[in-house]
PDB file of N, CA and C in Angstrom:
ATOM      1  N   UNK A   1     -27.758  32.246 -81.001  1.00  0.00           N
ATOM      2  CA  UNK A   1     -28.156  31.916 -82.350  1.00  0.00           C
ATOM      3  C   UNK A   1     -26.946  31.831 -83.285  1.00  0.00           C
ATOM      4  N   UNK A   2     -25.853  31.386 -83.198  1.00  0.00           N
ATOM      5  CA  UNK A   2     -24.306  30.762 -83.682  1.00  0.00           C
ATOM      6  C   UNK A   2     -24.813  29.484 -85.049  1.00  0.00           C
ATOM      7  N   UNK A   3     -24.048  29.759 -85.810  1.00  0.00           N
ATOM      8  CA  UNK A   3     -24.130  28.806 -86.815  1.00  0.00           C
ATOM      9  C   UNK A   3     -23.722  27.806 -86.202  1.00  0.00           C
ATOM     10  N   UNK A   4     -24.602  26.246 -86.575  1.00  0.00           N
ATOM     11  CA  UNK A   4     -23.358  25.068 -85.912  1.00  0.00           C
ATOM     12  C   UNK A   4     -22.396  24.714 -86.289  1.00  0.00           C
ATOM     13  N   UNK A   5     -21.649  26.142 -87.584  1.00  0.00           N
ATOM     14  CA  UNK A   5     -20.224  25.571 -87.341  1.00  0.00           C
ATOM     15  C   UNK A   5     -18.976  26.069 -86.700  1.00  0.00           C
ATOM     16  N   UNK A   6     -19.685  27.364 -85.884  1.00  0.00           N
ATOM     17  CA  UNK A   6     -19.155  28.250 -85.215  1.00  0.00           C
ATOM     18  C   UNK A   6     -18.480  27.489 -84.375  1.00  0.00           C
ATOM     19  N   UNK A   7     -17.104  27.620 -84.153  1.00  0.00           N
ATOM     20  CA  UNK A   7     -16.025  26.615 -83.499  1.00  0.00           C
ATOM     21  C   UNK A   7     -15.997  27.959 -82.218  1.00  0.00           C
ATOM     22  N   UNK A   8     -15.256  27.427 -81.090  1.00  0.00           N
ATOM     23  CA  UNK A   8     -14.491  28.141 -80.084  1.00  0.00           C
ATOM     24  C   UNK A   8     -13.618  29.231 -80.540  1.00  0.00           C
ATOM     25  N   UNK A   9     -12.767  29.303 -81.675  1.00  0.00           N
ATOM     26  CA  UNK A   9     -12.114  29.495 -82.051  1.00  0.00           C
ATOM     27  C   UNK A   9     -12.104  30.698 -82.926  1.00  0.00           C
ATOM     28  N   UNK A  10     -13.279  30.350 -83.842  1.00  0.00           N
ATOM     29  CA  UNK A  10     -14.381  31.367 -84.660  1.00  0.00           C
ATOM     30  C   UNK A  10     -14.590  32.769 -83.785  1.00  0.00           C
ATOM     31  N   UNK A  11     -15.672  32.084 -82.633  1.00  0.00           N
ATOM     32  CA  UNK A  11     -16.246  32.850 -81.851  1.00  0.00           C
ATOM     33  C   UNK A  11     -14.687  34.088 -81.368  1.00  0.00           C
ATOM     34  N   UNK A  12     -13.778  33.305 -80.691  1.00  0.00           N
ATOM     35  CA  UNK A  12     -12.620  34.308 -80.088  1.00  0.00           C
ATOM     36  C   UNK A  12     -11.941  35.266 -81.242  1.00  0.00           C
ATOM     37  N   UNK A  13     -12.010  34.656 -82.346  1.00  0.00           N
ATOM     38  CA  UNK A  13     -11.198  35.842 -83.239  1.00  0.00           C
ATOM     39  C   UNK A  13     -12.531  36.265 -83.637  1.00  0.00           C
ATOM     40  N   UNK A  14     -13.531  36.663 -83.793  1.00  0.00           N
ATOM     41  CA  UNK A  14     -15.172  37.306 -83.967  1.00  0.00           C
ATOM     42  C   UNK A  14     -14.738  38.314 -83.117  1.00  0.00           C
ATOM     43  N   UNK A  15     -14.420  37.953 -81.595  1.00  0.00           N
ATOM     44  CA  UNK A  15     -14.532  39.081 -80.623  1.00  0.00           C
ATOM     45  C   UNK A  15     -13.531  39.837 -80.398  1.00  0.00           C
ATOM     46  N   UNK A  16     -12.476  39.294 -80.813  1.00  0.00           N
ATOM     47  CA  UNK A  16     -11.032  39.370 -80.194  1.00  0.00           C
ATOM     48  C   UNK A  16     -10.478  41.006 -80.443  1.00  0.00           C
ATOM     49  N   UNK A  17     -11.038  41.598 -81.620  1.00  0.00           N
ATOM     50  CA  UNK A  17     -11.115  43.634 -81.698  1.00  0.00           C
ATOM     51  C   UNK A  17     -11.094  44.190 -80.503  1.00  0.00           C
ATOM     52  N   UNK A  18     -12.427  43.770 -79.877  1.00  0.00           N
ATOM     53  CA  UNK A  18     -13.020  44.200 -78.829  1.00  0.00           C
ATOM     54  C   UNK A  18     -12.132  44.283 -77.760  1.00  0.00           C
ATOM     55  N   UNK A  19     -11.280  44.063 -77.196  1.00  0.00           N
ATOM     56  CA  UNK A  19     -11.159  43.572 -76.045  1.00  0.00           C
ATOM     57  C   UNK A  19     -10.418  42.655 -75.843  1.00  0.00           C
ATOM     58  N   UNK A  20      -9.229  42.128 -74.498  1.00  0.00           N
ATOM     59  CA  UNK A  20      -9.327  41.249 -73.604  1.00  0.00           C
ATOM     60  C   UNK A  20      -9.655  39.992 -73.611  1.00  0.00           C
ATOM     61  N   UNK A  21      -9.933  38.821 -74.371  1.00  0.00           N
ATOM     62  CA  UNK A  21     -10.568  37.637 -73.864  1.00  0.00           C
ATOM     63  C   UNK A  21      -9.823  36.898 -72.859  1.00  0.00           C
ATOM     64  N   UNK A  22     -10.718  36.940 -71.916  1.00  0.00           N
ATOM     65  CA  UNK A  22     -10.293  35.797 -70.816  1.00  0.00           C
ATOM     66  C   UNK A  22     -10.365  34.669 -70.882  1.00  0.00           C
ATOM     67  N   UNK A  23     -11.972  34.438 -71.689  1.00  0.00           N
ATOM     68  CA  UNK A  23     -12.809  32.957 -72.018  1.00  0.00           C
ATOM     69  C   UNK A  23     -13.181  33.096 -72.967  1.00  0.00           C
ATOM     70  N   UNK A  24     -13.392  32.191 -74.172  1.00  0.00           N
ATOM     71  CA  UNK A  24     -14.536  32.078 -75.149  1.00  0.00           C
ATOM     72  C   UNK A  24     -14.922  30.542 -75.220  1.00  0.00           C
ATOM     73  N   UNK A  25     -16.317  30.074 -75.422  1.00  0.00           N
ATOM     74  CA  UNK A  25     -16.536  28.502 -75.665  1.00  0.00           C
ATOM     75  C   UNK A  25     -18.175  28.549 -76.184  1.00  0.00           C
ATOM     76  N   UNK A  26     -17.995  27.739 -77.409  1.00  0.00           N
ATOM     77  CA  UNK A  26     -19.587  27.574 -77.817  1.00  0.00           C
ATOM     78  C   UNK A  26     -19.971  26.272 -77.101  1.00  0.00           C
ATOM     79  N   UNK A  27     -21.443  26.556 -76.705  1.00  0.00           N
ATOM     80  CA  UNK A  27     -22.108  25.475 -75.705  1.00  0.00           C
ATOM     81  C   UNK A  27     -22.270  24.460 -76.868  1.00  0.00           C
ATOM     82  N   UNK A  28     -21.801  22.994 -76.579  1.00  0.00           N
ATOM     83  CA  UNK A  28     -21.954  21.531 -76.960  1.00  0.00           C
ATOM     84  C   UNK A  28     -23.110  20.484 -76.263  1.00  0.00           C
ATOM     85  N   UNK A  29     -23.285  20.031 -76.796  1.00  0.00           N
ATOM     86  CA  UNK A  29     -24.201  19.113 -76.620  1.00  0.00           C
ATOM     87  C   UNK A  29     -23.650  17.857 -76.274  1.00  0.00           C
ATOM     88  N   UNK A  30     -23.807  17.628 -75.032  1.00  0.00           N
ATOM     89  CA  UNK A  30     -22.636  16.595 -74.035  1.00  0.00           C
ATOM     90  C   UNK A  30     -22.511  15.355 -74.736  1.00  0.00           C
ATOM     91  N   UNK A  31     -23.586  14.716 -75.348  1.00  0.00           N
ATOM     92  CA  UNK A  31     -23.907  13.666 -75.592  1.00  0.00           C
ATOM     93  C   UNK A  31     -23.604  13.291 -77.263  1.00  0.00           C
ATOM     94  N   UNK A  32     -23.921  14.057 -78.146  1.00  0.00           N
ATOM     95  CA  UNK A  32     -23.511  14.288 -79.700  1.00  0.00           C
ATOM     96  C   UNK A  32     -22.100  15.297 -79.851  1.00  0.00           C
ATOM     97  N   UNK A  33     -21.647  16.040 -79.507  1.00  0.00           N
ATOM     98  CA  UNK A  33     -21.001  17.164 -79.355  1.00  0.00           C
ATOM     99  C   UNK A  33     -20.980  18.499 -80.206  1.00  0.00           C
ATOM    100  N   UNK A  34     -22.623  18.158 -81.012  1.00  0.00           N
ATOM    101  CA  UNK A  34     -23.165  19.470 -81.636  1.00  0.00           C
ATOM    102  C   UNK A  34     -23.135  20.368 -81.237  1.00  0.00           C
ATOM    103  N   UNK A  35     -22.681  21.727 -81.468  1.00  0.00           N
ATOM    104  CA  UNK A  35     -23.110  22.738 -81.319  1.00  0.00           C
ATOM    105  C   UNK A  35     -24.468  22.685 -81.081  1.00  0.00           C
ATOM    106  N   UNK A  36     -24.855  23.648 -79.742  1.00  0.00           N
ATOM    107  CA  UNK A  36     -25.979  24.329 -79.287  1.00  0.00           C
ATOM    108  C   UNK A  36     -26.588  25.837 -79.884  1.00  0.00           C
ATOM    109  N   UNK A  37     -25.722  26.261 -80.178  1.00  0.00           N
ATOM    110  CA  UNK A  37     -26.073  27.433 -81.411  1.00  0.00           C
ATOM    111  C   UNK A  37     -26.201  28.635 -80.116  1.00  0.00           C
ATOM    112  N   UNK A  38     -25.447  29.018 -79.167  1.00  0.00           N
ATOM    113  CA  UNK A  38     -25.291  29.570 -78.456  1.00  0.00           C
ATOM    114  C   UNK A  38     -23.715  29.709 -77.616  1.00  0.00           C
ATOM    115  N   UNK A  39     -22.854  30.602 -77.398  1.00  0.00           N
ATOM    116  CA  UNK A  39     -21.558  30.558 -76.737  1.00  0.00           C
ATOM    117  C   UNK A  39     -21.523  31.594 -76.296  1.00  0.00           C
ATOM    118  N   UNK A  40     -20.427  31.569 -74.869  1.00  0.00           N
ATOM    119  CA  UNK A  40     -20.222  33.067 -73.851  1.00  0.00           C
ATOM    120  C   UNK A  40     -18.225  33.735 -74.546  1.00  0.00           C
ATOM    121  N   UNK A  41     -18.540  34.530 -74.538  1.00  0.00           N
ATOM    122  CA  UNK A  41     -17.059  35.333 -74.343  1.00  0.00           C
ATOM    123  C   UNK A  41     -16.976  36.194 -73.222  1.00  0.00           C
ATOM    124  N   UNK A  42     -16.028  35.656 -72.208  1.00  0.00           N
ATOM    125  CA  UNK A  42     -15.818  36.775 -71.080  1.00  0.00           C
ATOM    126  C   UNK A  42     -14.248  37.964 -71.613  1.00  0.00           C
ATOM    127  N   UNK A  43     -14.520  38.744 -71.476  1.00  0.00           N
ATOM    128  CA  UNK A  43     -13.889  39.935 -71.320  1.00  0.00           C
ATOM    129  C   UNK A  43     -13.153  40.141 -70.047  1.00  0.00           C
ATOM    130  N   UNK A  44     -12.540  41.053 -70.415  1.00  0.00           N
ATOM    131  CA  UNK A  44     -11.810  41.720 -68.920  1.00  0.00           C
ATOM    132  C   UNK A  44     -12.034  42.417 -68.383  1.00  0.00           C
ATOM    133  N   UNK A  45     -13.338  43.307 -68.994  1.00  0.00           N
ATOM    134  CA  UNK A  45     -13.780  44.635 -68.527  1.00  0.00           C
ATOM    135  C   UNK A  45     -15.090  44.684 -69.133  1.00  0.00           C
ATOM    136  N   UNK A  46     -15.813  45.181 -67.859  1.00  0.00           N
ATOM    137  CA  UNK A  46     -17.182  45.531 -69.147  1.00  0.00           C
ATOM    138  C   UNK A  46     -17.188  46.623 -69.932  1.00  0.00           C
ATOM    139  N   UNK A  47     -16.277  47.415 -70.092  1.00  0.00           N
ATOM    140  CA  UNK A  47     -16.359  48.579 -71.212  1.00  0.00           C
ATOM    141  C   UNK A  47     -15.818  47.666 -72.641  1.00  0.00           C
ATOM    142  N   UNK A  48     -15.150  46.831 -72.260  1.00  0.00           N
ATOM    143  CA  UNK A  48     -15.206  46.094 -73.490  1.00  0.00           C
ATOM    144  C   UNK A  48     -15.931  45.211 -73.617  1.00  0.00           C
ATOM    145  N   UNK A  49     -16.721  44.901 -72.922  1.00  0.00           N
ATOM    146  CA  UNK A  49     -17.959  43.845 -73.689  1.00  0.00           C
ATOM    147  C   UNK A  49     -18.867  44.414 -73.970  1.00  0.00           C
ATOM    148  N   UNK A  50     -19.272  45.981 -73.579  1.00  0.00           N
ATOM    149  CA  UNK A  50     -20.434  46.782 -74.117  1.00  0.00           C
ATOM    150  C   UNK A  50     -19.906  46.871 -75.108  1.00  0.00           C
ATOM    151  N   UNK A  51     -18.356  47.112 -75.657  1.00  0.00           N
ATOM    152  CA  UNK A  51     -18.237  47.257 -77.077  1.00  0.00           C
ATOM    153  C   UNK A  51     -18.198  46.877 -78.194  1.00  0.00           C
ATOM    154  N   UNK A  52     -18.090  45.557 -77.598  1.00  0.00           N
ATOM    155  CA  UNK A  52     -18.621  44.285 -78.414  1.00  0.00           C
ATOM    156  C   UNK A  52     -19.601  44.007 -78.717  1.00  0.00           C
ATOM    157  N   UNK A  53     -20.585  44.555 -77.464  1.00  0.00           N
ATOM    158  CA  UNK A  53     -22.399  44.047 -78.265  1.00  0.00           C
ATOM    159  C   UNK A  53     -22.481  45.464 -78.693  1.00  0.00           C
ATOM    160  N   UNK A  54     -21.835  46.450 -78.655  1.00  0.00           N
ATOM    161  CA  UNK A  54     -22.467  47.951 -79.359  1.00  0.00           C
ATOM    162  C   UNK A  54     -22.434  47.506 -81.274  1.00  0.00           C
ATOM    163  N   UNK A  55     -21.188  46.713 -81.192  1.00  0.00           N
ATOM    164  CA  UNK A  55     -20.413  45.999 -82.542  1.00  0.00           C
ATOM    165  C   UNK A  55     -21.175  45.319 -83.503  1.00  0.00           C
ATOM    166  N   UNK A  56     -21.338  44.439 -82.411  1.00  0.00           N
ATOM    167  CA  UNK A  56     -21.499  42.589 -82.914  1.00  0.00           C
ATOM    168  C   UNK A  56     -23.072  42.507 -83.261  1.00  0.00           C
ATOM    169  N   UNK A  57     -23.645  43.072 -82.106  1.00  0.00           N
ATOM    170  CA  UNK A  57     -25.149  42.540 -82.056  1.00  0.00           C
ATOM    171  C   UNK A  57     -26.152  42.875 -83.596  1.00  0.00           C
ATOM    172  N   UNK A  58     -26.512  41.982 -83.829  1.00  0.00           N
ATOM    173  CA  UNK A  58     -27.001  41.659 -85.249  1.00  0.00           C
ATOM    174  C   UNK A  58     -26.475  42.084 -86.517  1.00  0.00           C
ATOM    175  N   UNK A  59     -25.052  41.564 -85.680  1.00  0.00           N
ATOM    176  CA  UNK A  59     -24.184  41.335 -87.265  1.00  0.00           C
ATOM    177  C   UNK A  59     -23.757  39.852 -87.604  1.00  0.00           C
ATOM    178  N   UNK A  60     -23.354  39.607 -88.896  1.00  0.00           N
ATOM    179  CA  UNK A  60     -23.384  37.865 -89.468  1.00  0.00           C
ATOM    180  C   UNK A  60     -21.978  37.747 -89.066  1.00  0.00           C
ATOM    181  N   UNK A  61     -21.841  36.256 -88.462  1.00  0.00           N
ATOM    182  CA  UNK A  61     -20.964  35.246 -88.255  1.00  0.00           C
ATOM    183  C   UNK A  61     -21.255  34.313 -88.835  1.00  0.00           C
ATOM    184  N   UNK A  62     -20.626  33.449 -89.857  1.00  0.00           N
ATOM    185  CA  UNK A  62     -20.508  32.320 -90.026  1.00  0.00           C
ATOM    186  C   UNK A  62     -21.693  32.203 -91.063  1.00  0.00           C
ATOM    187  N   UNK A  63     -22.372  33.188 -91.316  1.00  0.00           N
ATOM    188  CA  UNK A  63     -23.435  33.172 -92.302  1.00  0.00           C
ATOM    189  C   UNK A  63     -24.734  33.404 -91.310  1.00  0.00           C
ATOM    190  N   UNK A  64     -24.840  33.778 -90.236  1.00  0.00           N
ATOM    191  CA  UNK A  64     -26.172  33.637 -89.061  1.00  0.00           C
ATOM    192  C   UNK A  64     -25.963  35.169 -88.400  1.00  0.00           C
ATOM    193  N   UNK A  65     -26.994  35.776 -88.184  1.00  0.00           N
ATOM    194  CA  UNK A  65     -27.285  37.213 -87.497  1.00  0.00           C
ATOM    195  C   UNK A  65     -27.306  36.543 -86.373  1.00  0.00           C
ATOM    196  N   UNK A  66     -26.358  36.974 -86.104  1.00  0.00           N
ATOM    197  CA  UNK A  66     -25.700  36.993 -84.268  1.00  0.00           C
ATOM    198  C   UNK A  66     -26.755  38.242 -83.294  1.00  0.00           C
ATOM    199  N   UNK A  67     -27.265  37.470 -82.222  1.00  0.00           N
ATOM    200  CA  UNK A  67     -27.305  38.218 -80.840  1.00  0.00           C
ATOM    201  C   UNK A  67     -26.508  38.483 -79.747  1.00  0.00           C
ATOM    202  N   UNK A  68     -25.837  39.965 -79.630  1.00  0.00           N
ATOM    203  CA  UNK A  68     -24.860  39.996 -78.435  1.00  0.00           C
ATOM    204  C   UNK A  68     -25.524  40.341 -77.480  1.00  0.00           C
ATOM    205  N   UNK A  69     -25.056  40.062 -76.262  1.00  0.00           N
ATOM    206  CA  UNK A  69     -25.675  40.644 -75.016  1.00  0.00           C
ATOM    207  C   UNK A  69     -24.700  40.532 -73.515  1.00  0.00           C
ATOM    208  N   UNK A  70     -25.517  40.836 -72.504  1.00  0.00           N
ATOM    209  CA  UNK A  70     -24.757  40.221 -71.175  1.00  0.00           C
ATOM    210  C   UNK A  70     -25.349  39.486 -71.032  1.00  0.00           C
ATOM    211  N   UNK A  71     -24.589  37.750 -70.274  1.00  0.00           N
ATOM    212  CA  UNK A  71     -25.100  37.151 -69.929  1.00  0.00           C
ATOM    213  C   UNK A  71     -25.407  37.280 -68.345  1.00  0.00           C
ATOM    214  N   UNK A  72     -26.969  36.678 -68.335  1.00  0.00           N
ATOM    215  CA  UNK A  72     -26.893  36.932 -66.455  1.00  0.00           C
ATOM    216  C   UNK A  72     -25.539  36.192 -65.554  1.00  0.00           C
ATOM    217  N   UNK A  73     -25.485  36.759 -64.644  1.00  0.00           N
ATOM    218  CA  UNK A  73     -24.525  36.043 -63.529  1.00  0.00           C
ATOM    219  C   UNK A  73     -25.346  34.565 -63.311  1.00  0.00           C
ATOM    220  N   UNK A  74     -24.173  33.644 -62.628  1.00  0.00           N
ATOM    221  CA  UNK A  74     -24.942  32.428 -62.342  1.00  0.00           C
ATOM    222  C   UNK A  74     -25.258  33.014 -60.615  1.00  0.00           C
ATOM    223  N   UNK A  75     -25.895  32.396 -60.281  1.00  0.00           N
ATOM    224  CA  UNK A  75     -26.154  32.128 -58.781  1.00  0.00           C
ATOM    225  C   UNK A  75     -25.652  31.588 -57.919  1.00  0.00           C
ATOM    226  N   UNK A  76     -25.106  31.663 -56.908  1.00  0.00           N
ATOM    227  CA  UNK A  76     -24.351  30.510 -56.267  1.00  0.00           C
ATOM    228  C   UNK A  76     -24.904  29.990 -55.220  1.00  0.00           C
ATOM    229  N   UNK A  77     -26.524  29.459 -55.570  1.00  0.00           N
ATOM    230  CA  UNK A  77     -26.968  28.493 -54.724  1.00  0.00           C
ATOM    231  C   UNK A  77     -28.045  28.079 -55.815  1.00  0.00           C
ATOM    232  N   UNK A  78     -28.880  26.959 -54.857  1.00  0.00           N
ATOM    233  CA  UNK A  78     -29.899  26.552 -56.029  1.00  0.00           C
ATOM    234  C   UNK A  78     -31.515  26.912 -55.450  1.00  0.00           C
ATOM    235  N   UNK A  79     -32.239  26.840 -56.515  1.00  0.00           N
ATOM    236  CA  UNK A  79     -33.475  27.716 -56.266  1.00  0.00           C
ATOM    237  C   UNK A  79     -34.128  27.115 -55.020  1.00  0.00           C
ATOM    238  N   UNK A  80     -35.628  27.552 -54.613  1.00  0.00           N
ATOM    239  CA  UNK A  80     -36.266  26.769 -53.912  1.00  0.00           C
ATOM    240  C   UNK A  80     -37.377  27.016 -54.258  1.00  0.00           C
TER     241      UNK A  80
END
């Protein structure tokens, strides 16, 4: 739930207290290149990404009450 003007950039200095960033990127919309109003930050550790959502989670970015969380792992096959 990211404002759509929450840049990549935004998001990494938002988190960047916390922790480590390895990754940060707000999800785009392939085709317009809107913001999706959703982005991941990977960490280096999960003691610092719990400390980030202990932080972050429903606090304002960009003018929007942010949800932190873990994201699930992907899978590395496809369903059936």
């Amino acid at each position: 739930n990211l404002s759509w003007n929450t840049t990549d950039d935004t998001l990494r200095n938002a988190f960047s207290s916390y922790g480590q960033i390895l990754d940060s990127i707000v999800m785009r919309d392939r085709d317009t290149g809107r913001s999706r109003g959703f982005g991941f930050v990977t960490f280096s550790s999960g003691a610092e990404a719990q400390n980030a959502i202990a932080s972050l989670n429903e606090q304002e970015l960009d003018g929007r009450r942010i949800k932190v969380n873990l994201a699930n792992a992907r899978g590395s096959g496809g369903g059936g």
